[in-house]
N, C-alpha and C. Protein backbone atom coordinates (compact mmCIF):
# COMPACT_ATOMS: atom_id res chain seq x y z
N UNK A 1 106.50 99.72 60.80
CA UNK A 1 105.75 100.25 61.92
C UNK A 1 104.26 100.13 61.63
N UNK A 2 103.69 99.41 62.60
CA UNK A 2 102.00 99.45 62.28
C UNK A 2 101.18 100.41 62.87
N UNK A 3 101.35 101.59 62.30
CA UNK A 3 99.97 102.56 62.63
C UNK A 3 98.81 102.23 62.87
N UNK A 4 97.96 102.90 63.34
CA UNK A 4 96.34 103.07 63.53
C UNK A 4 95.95 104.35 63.21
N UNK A 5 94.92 104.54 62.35
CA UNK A 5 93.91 105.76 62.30
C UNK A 5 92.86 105.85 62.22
N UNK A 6 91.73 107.12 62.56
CA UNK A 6 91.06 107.29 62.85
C UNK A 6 90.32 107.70 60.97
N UNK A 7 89.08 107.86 61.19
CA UNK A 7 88.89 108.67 59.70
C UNK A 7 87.68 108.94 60.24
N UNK A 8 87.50 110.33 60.20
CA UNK A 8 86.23 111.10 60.27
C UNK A 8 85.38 111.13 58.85
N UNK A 9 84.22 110.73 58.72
CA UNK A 9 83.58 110.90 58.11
C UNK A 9 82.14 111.52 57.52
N UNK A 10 82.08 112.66 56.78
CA UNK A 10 80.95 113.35 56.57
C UNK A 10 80.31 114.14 57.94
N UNK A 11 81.34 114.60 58.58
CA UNK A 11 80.53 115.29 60.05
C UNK A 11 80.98 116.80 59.35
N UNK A 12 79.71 116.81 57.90
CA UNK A 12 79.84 118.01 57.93
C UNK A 12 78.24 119.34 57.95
N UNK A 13 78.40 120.96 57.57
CA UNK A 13 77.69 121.59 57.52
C UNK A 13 76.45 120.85 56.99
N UNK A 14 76.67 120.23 55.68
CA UNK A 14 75.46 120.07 54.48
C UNK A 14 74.41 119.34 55.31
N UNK A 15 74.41 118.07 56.55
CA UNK A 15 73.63 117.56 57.08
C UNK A 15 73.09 118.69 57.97
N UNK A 16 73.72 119.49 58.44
CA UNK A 16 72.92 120.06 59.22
C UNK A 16 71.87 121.56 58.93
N UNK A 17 71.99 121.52 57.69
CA UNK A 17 70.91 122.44 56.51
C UNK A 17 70.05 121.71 56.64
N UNK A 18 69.84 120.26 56.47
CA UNK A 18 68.81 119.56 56.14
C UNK A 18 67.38 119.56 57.29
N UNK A 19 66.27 119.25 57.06
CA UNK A 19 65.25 119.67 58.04
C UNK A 19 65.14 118.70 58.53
N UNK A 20 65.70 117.17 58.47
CA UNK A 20 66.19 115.88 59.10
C UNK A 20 66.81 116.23 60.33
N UNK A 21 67.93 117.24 60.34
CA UNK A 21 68.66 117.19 61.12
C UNK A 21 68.18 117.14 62.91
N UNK A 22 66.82 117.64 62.71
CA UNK A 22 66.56 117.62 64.14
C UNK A 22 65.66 116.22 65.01
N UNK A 23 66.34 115.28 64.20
CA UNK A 23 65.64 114.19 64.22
C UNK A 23 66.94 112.96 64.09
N UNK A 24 68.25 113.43 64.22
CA UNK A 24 69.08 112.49 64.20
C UNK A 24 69.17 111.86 65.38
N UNK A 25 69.96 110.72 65.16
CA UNK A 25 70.24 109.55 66.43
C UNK A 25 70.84 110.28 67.72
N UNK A 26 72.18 111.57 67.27
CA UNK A 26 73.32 111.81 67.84
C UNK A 26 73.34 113.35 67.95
N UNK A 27 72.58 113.71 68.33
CA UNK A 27 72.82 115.65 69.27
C UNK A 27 74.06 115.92 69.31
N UNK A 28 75.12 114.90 69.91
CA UNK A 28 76.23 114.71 70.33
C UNK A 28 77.45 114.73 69.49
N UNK A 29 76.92 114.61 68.15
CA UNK A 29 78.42 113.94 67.27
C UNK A 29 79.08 114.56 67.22
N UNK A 30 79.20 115.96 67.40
CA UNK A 30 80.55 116.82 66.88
C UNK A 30 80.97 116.15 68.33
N UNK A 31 80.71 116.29 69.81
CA UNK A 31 81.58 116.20 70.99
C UNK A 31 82.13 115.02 70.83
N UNK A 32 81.32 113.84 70.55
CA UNK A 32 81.72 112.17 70.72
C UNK A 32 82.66 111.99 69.74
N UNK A 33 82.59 112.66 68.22
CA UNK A 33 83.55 112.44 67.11
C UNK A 33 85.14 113.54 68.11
N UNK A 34 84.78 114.71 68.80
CA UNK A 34 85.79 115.52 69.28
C UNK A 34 86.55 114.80 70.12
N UNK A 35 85.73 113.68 70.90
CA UNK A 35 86.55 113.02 72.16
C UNK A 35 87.46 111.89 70.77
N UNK A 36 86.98 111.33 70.31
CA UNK A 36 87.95 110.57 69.32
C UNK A 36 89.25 110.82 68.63
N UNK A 37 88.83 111.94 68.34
CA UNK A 37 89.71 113.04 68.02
C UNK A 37 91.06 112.76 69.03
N UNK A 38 90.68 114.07 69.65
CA UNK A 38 91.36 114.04 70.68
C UNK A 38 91.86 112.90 71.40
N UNK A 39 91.95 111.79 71.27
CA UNK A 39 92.22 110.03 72.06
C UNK A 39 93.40 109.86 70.97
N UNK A 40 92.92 110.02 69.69
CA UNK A 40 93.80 109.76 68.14
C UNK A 40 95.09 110.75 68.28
N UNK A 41 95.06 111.97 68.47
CA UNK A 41 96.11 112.72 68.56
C UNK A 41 97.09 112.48 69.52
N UNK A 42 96.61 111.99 71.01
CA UNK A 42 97.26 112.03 72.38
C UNK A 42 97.97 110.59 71.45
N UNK A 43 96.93 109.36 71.13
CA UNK A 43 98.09 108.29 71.02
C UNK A 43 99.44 108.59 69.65
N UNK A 44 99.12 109.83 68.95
CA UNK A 44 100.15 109.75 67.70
C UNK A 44 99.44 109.38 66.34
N UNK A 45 98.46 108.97 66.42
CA UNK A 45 97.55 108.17 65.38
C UNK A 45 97.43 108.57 64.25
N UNK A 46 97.19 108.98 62.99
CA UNK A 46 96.49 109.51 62.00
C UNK A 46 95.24 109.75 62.32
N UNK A 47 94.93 111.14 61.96
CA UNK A 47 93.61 111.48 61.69
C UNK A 47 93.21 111.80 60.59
N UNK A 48 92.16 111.51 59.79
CA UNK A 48 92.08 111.92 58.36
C UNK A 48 90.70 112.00 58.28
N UNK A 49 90.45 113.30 57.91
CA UNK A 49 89.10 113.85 57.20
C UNK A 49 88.46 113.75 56.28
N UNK A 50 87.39 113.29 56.48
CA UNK A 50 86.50 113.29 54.93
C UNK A 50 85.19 113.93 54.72
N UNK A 51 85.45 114.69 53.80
CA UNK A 51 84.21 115.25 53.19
C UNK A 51 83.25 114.52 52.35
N UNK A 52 81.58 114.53 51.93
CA UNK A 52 81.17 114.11 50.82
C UNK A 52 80.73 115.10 49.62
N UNK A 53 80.62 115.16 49.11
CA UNK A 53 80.35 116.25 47.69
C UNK A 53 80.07 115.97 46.77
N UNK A 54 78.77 116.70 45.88
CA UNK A 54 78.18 116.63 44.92
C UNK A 54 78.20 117.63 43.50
N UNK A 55 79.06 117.96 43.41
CA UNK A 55 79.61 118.87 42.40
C UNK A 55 77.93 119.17 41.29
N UNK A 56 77.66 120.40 41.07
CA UNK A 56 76.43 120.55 40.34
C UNK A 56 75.59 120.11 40.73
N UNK A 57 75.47 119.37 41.56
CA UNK A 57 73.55 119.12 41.96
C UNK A 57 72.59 120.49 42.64
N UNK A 58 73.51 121.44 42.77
CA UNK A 58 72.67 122.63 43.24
C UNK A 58 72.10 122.21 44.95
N UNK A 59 72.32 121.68 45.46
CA UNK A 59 71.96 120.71 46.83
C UNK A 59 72.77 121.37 47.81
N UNK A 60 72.60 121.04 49.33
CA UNK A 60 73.65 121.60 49.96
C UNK A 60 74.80 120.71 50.49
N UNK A 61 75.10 119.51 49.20
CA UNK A 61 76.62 118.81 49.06
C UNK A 61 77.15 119.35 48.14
N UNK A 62 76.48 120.29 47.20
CA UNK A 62 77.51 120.94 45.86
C UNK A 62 78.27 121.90 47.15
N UNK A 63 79.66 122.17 46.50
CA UNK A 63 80.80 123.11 47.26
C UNK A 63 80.14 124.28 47.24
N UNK A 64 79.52 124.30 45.69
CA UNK A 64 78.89 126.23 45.49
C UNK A 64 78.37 126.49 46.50
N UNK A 65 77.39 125.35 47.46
CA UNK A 65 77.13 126.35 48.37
C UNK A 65 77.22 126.53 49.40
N UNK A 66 78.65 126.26 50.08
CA UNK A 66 79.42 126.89 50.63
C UNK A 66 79.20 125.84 52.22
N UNK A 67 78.53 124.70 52.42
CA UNK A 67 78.34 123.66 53.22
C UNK A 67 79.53 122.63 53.18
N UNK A 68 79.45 122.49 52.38
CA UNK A 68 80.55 121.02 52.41
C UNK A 68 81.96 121.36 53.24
N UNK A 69 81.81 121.81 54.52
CA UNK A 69 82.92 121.95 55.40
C UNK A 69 82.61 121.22 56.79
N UNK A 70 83.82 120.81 57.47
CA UNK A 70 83.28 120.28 59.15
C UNK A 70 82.84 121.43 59.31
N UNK A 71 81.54 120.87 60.32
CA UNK A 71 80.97 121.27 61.35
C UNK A 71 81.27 122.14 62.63
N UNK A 72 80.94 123.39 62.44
CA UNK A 72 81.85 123.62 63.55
C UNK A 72 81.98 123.22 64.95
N UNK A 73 82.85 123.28 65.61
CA UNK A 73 83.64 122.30 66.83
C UNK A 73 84.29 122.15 66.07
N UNK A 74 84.79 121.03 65.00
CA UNK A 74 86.12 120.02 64.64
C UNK A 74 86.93 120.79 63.66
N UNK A 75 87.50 120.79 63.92
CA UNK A 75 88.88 121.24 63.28
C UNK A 75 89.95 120.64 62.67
N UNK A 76 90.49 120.44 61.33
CA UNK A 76 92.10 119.91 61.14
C UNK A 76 92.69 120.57 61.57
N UNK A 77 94.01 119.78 61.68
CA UNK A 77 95.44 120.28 61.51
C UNK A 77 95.97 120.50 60.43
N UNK A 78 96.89 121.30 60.27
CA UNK A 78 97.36 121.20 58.75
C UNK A 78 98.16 120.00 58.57
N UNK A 79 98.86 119.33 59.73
CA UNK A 79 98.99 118.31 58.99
C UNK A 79 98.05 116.69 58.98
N UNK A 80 96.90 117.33 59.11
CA UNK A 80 96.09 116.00 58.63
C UNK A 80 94.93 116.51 57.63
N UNK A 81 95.48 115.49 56.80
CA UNK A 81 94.87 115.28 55.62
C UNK A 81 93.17 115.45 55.75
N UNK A 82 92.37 116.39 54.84
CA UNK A 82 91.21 116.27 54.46
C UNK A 82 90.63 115.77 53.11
N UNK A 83 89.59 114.81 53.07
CA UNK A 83 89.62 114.53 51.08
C UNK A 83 88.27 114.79 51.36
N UNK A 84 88.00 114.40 49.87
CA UNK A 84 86.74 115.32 49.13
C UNK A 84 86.17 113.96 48.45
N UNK A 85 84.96 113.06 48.95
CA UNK A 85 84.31 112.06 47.80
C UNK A 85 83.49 112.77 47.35
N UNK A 86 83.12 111.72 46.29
CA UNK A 86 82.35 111.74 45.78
C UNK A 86 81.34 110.50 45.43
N UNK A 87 81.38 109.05 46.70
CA UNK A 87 80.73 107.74 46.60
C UNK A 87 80.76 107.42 47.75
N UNK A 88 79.60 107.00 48.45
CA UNK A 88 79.22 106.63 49.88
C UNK A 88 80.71 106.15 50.67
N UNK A 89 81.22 105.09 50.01
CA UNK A 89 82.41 104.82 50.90
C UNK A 89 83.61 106.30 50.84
N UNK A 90 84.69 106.28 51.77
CA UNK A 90 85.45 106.87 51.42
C UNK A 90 86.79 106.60 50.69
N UNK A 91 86.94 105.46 50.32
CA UNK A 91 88.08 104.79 49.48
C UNK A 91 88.03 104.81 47.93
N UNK A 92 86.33 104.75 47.40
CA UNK A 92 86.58 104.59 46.22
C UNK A 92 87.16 105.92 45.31
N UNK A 93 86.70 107.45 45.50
CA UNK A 93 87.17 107.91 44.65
C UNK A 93 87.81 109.03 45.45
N UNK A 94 88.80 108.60 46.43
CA UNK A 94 90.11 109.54 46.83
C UNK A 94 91.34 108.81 46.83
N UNK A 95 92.48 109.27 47.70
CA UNK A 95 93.18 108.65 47.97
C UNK A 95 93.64 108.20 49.41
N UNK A 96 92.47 107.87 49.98
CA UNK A 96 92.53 107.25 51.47
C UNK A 96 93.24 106.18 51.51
N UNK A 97 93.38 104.79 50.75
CA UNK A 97 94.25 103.88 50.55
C UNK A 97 95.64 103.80 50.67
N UNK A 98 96.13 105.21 49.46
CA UNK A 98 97.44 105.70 49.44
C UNK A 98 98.13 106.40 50.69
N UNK A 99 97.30 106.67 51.18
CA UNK A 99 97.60 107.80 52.53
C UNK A 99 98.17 106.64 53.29
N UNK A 100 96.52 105.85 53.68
CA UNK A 100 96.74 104.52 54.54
C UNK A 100 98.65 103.89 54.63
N UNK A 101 98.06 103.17 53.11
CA UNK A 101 99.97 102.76 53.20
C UNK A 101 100.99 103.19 53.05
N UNK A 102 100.82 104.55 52.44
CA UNK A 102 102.22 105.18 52.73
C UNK A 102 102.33 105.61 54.32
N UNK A 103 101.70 105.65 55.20
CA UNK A 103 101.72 105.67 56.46
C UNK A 103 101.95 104.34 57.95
N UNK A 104 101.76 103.87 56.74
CA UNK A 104 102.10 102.03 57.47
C UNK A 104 101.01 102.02 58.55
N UNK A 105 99.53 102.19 58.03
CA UNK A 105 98.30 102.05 58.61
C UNK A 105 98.16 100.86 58.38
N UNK A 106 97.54 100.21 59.80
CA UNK A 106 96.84 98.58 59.33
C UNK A 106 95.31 98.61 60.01
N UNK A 107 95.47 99.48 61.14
CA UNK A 107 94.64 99.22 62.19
C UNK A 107 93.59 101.05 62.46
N UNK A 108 92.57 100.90 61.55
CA UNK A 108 91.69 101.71 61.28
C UNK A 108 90.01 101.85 61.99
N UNK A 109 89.93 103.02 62.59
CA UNK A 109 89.28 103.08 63.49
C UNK A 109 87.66 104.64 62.49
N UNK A 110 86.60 104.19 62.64
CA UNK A 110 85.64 105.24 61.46
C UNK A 110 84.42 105.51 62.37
N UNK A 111 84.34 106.91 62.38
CA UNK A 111 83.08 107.31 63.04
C UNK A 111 82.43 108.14 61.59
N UNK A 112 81.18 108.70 61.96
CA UNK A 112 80.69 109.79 61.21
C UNK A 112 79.34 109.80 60.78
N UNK A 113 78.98 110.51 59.58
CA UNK A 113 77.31 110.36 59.16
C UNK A 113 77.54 109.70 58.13
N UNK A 114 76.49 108.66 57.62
CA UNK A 114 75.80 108.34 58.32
C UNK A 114 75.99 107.01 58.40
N UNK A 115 75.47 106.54 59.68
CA UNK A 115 75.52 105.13 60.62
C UNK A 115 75.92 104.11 59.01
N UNK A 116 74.36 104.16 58.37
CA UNK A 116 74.13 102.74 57.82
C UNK A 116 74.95 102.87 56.15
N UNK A 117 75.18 103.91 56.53
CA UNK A 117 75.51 104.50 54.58
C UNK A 117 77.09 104.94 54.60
N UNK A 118 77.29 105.75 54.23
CA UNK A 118 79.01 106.30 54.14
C UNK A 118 80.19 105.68 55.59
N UNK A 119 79.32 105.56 56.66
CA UNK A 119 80.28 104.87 57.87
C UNK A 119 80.46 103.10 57.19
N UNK A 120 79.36 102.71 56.99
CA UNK A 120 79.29 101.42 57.14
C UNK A 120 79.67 100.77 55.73
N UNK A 121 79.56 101.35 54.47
CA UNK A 121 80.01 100.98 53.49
C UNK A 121 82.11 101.50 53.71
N UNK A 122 81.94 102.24 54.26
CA UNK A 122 83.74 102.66 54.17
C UNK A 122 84.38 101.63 54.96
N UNK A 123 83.44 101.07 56.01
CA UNK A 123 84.00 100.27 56.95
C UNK A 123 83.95 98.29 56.22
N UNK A 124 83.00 98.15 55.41
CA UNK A 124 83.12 97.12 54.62
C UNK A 124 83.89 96.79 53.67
N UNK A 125 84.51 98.08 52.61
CA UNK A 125 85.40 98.40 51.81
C UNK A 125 86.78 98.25 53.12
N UNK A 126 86.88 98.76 53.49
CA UNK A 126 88.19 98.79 54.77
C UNK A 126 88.79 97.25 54.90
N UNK A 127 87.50 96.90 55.54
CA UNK A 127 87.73 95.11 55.92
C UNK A 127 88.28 94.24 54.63
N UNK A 128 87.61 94.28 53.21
CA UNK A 128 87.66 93.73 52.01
C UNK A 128 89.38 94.41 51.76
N UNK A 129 89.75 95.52 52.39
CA UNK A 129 91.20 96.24 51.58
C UNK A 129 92.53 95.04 52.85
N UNK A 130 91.33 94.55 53.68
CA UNK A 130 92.60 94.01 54.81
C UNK A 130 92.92 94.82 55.89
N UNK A 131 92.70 95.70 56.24
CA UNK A 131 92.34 96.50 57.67
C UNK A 131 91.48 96.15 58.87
N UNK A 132 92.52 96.01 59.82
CA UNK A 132 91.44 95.43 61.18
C UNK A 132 90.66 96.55 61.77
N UNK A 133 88.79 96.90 61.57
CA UNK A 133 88.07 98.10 61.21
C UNK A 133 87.63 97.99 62.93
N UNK A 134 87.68 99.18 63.34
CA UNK A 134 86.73 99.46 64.41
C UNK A 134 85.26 100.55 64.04
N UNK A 135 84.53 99.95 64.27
CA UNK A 135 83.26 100.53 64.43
C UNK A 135 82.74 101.31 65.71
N UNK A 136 83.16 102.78 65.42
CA UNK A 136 82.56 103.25 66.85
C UNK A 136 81.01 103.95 66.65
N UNK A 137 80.30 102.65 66.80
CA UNK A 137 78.69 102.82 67.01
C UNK A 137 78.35 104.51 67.75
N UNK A 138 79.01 104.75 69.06
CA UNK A 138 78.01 105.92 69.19
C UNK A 138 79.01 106.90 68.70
N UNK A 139 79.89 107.40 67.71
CA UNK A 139 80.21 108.85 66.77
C UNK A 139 79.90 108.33 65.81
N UNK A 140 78.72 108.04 65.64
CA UNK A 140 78.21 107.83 64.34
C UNK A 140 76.94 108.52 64.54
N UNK A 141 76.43 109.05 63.07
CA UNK A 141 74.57 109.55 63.42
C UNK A 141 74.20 109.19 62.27
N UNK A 142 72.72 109.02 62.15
CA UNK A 142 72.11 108.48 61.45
C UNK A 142 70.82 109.09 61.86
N UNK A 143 69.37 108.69 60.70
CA UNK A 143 68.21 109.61 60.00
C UNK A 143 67.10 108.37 60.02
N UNK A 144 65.68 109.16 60.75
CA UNK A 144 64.99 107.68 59.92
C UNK A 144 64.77 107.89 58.44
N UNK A 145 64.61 106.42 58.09
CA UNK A 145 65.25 106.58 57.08
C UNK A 145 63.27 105.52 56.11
N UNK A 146 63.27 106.57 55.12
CA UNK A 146 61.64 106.42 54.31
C UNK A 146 61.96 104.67 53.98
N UNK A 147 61.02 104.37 53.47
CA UNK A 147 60.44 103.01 52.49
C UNK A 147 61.30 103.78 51.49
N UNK A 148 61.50 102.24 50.57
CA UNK A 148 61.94 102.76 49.10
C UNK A 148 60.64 103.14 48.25
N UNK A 149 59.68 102.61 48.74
CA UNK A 149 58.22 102.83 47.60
C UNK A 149 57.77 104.13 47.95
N UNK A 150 58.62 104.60 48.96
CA UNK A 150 57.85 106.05 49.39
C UNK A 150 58.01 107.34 47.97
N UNK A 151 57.69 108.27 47.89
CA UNK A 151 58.02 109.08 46.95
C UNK A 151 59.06 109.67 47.18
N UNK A 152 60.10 110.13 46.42
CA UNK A 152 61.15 110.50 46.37
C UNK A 152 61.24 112.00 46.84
N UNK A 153 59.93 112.48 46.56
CA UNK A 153 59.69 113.99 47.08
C UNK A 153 58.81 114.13 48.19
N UNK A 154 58.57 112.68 48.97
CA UNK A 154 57.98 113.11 50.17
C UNK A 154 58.45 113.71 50.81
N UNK A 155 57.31 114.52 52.12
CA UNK A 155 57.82 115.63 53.17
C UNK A 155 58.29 114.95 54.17
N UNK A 156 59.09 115.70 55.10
CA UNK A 156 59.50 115.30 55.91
C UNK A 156 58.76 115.21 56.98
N UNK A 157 57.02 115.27 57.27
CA UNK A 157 56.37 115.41 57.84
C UNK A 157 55.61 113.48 57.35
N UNK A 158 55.42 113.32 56.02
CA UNK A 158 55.24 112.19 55.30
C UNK A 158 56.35 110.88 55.76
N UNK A 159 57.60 111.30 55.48
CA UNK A 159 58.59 109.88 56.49
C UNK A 159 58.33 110.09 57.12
N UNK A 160 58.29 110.59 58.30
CA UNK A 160 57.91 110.62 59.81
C UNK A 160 56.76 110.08 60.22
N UNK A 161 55.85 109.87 59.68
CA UNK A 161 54.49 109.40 59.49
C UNK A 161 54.53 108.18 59.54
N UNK A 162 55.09 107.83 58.08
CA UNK A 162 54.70 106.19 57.58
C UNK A 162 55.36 105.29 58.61
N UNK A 163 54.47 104.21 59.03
CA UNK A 163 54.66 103.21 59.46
C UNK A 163 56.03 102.65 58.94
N UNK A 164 56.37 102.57 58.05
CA UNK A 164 57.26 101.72 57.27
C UNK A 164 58.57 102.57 57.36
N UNK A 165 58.55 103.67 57.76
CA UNK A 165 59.83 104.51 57.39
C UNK A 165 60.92 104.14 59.26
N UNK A 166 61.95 102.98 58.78
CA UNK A 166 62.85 102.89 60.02
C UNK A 166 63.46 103.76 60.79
N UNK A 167 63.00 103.40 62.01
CA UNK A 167 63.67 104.33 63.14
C UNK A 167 65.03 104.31 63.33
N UNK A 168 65.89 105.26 63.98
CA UNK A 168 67.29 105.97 64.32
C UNK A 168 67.76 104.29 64.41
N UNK A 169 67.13 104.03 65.54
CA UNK A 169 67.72 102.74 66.90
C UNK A 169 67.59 101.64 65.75
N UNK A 170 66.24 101.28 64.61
CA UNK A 170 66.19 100.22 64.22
C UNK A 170 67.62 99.91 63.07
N UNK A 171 67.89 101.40 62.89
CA UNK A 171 68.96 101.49 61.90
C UNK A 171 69.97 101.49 62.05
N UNK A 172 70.43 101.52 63.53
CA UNK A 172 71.86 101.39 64.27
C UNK A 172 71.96 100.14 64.51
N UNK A 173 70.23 99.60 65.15
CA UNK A 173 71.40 97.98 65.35
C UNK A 173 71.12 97.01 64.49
N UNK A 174 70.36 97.25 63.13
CA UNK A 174 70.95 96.53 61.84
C UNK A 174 72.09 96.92 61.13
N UNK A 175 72.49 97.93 61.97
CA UNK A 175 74.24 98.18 61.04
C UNK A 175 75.26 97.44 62.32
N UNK A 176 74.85 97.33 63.24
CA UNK A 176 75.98 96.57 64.18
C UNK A 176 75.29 95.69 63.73
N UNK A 177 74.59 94.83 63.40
CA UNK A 177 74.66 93.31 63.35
C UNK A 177 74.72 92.70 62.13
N UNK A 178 74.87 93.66 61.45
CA UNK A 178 75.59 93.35 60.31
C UNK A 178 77.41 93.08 59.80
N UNK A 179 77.42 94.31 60.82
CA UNK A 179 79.09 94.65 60.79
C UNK A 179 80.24 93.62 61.88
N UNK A 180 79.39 93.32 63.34
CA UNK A 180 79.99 93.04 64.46
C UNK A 180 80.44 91.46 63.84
N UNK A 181 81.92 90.97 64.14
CA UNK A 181 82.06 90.25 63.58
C UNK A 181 82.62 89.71 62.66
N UNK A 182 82.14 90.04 61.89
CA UNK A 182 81.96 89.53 60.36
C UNK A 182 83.08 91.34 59.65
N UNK A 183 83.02 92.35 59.81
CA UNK A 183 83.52 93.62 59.26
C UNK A 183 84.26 94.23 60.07
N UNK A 184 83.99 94.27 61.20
CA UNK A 184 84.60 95.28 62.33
C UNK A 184 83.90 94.78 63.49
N UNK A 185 85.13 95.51 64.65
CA UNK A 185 84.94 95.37 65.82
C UNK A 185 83.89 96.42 66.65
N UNK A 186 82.67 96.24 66.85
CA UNK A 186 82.03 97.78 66.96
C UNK A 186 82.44 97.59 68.81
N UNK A 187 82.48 99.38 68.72
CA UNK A 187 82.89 99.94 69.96
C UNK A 187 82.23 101.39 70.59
N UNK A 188 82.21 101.49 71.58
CA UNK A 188 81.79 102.79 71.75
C UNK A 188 82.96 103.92 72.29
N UNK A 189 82.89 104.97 72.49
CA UNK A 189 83.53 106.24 72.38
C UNK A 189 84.07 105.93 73.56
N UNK A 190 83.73 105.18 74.83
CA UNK A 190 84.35 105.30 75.72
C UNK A 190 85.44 104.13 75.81
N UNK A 191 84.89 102.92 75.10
CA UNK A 191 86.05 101.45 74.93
C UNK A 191 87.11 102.31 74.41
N UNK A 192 87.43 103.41 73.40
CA UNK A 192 88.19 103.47 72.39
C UNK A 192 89.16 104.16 73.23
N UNK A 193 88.72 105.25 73.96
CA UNK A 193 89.55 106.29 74.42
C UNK A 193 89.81 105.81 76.00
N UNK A 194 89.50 104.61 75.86
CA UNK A 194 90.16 103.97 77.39
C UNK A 194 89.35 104.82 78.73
N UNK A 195 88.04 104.98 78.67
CA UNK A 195 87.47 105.66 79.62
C UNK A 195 86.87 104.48 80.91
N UNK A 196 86.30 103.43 79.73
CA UNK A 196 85.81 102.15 80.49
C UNK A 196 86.75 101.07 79.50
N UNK A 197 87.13 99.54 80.12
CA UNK A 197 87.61 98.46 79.61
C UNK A 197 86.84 97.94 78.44
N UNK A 198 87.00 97.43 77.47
CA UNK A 198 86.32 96.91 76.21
C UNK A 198 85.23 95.46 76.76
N UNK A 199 83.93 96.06 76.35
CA UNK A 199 83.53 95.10 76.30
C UNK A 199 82.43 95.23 78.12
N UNK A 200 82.82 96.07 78.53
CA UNK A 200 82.05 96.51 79.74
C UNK A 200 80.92 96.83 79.95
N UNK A 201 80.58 97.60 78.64
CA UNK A 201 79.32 98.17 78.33
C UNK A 201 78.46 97.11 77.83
N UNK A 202 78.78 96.17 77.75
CA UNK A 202 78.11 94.92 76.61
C UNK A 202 76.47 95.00 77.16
């Protein structure tokens, strides 16, 4: 039997501690990741949760402090699986793989935070494991995002500033045109859940 699932990723508390947060791409993500949700359950699908976590960094990805949970709106089920990384993708250090095939998953569908980082590396790892990946561009959010020469302890008043530090939009559609193609099929929230026909919105 060839399954499909969904995998939520990093739509949790710890981003929204951050003083970034009011500056993301997506106001929206808990609803747009909720409508996915909800599309995944009605068809039977797997849904599977992922957390990111930083064990001891004292940050608000360490568990101690008490962030590293969804966001509220989203909710598991008990019977769908939540894991816990600890590396931008979500494959390398859980057992999302194992889940995958003991479930007779082929056909894998990834929203979450963020756009260019933990969505888009899980979704490259996905493609490389042999999974036909959907990219749903808008349940995804994403940050502008500094220069690397910037200081590591600049303010968030300082990225926002610099010329050089990429915008939301410039960072969404160098991750679709990176991905479209070549990694995954990118889609939006409404292709997926059959609201509009694929490819309508183009």
């Amino acid at each position: 039997m060839n399954r499909a699932a969904l995998v939520v990723i990093d739509v949790q508390e710890s981003f929204r501690q951050r003083p970034i947060w009011a500056h993301g791409s997506n106001p929206d993500i808990v609803g747009q990741v909720g409508r996915l949700v909800d599309a995944a359950r009605r068809r039977g699908d797997l849904v599977v949760w992922v957390l990111h976590a930083e064990p001891g960094s004292g940050t608000v990805f360490d568990p101690e402090s008490g962030h590293v949970r969804l966001i509220d709106g989203l909710a598991a089920r008990p019977d769908e699986p939540t894991l816990v990384k600890t590396s931008h993708n979500a494959f390398t250090t859980t057992n999302l793989q194992q889940l995958l095939t003991m479930a007779g998953v082929r056909d894998l569908t990834v929203c979450g935070i963020r756009t260019e980082q933990c969505v888009e590396t899980t979704t490259r790892v996905g493609c490389d494991l042999g999974y036909r990946m959907t990219f749903v561009t808008d349940a995804t959010m994403t940050f502008p995002t500094p220069h690397r020469d910037l200081p590591a302890d600049a303010s968030l008043a300082e990225i926002l500033a610099d010329p050089r530090t990429l915008s939301n939009e410039e960072m969404i559609a160098r991750t679709e045109y990176a991905l479209a193609g070549r990694f995954a099929t990118v889609r939006t929230v409404d292709e997926v859940t059959g609201r509009v026909p694929a490819g309508a919105g183009a």
